[in-house]
C-alpha atoms as a PDB file:
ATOM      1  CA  UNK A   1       5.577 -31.872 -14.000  1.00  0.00           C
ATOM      2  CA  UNK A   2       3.297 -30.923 -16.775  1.00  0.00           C
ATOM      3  CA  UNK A   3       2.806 -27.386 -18.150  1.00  0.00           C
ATOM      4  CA  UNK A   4      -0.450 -27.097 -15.861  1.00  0.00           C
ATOM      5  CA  UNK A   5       1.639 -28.130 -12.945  1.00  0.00           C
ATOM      6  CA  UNK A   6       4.407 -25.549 -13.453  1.00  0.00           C
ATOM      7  CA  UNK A   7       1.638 -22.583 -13.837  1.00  0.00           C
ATOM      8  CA  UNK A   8      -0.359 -23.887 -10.864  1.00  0.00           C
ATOM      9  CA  UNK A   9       2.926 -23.395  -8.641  1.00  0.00           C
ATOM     10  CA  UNK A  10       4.367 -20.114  -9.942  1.00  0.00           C
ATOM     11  CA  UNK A  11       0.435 -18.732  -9.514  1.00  0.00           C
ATOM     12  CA  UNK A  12       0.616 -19.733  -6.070  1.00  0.00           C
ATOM     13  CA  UNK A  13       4.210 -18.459  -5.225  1.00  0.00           C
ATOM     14  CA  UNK A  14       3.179 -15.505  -6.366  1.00  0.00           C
ATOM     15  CA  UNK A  15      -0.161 -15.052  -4.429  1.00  0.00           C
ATOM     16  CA  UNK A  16       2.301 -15.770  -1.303  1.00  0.00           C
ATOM     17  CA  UNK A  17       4.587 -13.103  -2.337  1.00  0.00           C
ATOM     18  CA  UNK A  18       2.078 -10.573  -2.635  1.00  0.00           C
ATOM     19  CA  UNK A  19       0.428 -11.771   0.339  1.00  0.00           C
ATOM     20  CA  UNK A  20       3.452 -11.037   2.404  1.00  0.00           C
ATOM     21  CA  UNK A  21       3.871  -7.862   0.382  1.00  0.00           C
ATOM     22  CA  UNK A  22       0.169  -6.873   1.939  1.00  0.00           C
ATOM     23  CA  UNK A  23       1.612  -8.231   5.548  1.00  0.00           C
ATOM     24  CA  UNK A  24       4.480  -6.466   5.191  1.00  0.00           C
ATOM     25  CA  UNK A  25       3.158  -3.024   4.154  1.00  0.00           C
ATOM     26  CA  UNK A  26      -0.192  -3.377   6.591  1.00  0.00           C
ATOM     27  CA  UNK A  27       2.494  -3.524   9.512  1.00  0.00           C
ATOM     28  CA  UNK A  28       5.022  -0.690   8.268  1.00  0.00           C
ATOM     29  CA  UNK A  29       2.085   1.579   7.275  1.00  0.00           C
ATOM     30  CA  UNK A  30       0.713   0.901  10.683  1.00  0.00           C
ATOM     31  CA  UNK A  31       4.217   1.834  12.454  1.00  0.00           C
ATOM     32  CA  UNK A  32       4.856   5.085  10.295  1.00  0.00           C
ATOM     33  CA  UNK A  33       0.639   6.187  10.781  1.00  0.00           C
ATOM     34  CA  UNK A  34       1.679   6.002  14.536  1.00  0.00           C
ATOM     35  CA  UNK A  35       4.586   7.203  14.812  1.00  0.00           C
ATOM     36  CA  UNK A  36       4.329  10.403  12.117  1.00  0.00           C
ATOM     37  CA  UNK A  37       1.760  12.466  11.889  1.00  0.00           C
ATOM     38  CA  UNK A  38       2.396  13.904   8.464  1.00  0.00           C
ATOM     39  CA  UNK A  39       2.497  10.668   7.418  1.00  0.00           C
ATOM     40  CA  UNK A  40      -1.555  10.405   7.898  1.00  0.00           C
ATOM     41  CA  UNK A  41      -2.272  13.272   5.900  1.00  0.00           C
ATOM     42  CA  UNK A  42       0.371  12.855   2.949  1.00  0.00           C
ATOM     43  CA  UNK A  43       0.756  10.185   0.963  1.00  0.00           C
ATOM     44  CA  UNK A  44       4.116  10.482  -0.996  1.00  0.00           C
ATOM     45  CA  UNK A  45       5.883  11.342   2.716  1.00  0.00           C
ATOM     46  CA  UNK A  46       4.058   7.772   3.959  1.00  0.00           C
ATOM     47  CA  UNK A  47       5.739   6.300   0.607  1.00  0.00           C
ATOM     48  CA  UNK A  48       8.954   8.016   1.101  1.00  0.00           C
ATOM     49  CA  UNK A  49       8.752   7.024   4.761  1.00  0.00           C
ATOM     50  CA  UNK A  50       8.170   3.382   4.260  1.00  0.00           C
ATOM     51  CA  UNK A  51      10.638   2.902   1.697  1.00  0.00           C
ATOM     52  CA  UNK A  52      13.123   4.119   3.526  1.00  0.00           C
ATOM     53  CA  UNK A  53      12.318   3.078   6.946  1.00  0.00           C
ATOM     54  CA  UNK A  54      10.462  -0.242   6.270  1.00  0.00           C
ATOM     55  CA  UNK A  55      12.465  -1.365   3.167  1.00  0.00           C
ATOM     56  CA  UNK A  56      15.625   0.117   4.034  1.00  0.00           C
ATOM     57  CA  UNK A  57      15.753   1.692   0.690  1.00  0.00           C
ATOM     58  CA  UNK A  58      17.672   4.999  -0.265  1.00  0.00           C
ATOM     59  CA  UNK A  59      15.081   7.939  -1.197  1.00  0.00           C
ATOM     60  CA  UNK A  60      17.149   7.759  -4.735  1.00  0.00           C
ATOM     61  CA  UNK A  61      15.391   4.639  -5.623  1.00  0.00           C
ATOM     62  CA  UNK A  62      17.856   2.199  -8.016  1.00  0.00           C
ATOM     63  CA  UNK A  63      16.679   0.701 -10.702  1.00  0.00           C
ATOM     64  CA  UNK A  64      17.149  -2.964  -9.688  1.00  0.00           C
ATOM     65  CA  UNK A  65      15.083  -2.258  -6.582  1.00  0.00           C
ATOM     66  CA  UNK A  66      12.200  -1.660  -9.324  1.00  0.00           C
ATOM     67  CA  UNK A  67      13.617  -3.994 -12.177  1.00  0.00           C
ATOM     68  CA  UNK A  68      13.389  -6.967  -9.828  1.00  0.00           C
ATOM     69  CA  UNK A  69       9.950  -6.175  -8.064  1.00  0.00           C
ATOM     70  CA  UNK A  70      12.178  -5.840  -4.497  1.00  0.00           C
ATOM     71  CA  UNK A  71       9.830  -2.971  -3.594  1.00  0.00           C
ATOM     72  CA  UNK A  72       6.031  -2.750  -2.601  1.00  0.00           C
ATOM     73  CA  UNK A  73       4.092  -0.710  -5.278  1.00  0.00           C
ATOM     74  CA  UNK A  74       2.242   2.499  -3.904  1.00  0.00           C
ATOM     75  CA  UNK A  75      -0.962   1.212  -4.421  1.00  0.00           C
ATOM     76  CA  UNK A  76      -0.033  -1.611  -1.912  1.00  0.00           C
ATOM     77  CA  UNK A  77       1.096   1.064   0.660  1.00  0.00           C
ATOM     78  CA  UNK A  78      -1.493   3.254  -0.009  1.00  0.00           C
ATOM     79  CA  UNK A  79      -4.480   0.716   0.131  1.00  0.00           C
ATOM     80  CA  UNK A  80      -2.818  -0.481   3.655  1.00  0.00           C
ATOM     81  CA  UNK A  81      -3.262   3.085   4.720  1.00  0.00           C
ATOM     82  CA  UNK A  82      -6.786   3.381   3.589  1.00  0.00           C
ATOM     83  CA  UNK A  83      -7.552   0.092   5.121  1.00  0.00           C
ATOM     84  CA  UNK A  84      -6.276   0.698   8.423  1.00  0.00           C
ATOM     85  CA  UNK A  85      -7.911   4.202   8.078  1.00  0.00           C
ATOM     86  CA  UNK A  86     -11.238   3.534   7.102  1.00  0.00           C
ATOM     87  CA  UNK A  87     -11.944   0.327   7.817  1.00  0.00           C
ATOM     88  CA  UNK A  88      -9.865  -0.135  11.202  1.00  0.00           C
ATOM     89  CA  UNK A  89     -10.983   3.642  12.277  1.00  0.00           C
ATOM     90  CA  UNK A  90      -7.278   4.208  13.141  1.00  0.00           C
ATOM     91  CA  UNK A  91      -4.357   7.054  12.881  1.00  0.00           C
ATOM     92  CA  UNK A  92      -7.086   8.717  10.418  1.00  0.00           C
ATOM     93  CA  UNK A  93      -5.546  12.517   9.303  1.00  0.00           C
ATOM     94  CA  UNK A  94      -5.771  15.191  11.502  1.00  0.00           C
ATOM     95  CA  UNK A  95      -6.414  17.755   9.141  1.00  0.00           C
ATOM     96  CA  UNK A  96      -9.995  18.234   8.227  1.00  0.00           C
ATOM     97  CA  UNK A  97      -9.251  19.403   5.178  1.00  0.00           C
ATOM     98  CA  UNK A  98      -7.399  16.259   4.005  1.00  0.00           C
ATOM     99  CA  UNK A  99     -10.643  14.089   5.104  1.00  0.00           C
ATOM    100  CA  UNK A 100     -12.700  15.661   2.991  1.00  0.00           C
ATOM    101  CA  UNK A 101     -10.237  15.868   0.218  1.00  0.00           C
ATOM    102  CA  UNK A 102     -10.229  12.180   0.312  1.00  0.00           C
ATOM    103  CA  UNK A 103     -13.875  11.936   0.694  1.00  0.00           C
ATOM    104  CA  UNK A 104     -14.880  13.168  -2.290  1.00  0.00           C
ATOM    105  CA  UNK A 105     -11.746  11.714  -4.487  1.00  0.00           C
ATOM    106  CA  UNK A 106     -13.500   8.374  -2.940  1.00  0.00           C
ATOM    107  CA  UNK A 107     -16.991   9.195  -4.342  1.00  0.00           C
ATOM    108  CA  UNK A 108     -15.036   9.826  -7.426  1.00  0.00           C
ATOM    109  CA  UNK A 109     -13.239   6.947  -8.273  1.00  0.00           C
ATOM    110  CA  UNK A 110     -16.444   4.789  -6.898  1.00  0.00           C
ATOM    111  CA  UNK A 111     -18.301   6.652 -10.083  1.00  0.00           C
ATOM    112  CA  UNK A 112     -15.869   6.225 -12.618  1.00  0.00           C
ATOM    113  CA  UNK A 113     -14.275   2.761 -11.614  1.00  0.00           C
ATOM    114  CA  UNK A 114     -17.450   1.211  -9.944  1.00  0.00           C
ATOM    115  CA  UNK A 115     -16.810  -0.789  -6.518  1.00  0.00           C
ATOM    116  CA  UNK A 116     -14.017  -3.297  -6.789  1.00  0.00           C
ATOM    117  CA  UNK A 117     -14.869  -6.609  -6.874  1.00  0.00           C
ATOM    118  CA  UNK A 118     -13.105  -7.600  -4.122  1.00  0.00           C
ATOM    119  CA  UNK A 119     -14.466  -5.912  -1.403  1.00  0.00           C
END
């Protein structure tokens, strides 16, 4: 197999791995959003949540967990949540105040980032 070869299959083992990453953390966000209410309206207790109820992982987090990529970044969990949130209309926060909180950070980051390009 030539050098083209090799990248072609690590580029695609790696676009499965994340894509079970995004599986994985859609359906654990989805179970903690139900489930916990604070969850919906805090993200660091919907990180701490998942990585210890989904993962299985301590709250002290070891270093090989991160060293050898075992656990799903943040901004995986954390998109899952807004996509099930805003774009499913489900478990959305119950506080008001959190809505609008995320509102405007929205309108924020869409000004200074721009829209991603792959929505």
């Amino acid at each position: 197999m030539n050098v083209e070869g090799i990248r072609k299959k690590v580029v695609a083992v790696e676009k499965e791995r994340t894509l079970q990453g995004v599986k994985t953390a859609l359906d654990g966000v989805r179970k903690i959003l139900a489930e916990d209410e604070r969850a919906r309206n805090n993200d660091l207790w919907l990180l701490i949540r998942f990585w210890r109820d989904i993962q299985g992982l301590k709250i002290f987090i070891p270093y090989e967990a991160v060293e050898n990529n075992f656990m799903i970044t943040p901004e995986t969990i954390t998109r899952a949540r807004r996509h099930i949130q805003n774009k499913e209309g489900r478990f959305i926060p119950t506080d008001p105040k959190v809505r609008e909180k995320r509102g405007i950070k929205q309108v924020v980051m869409r000004e200074f980032y721009g829209r991603g390009v792959y929505e």
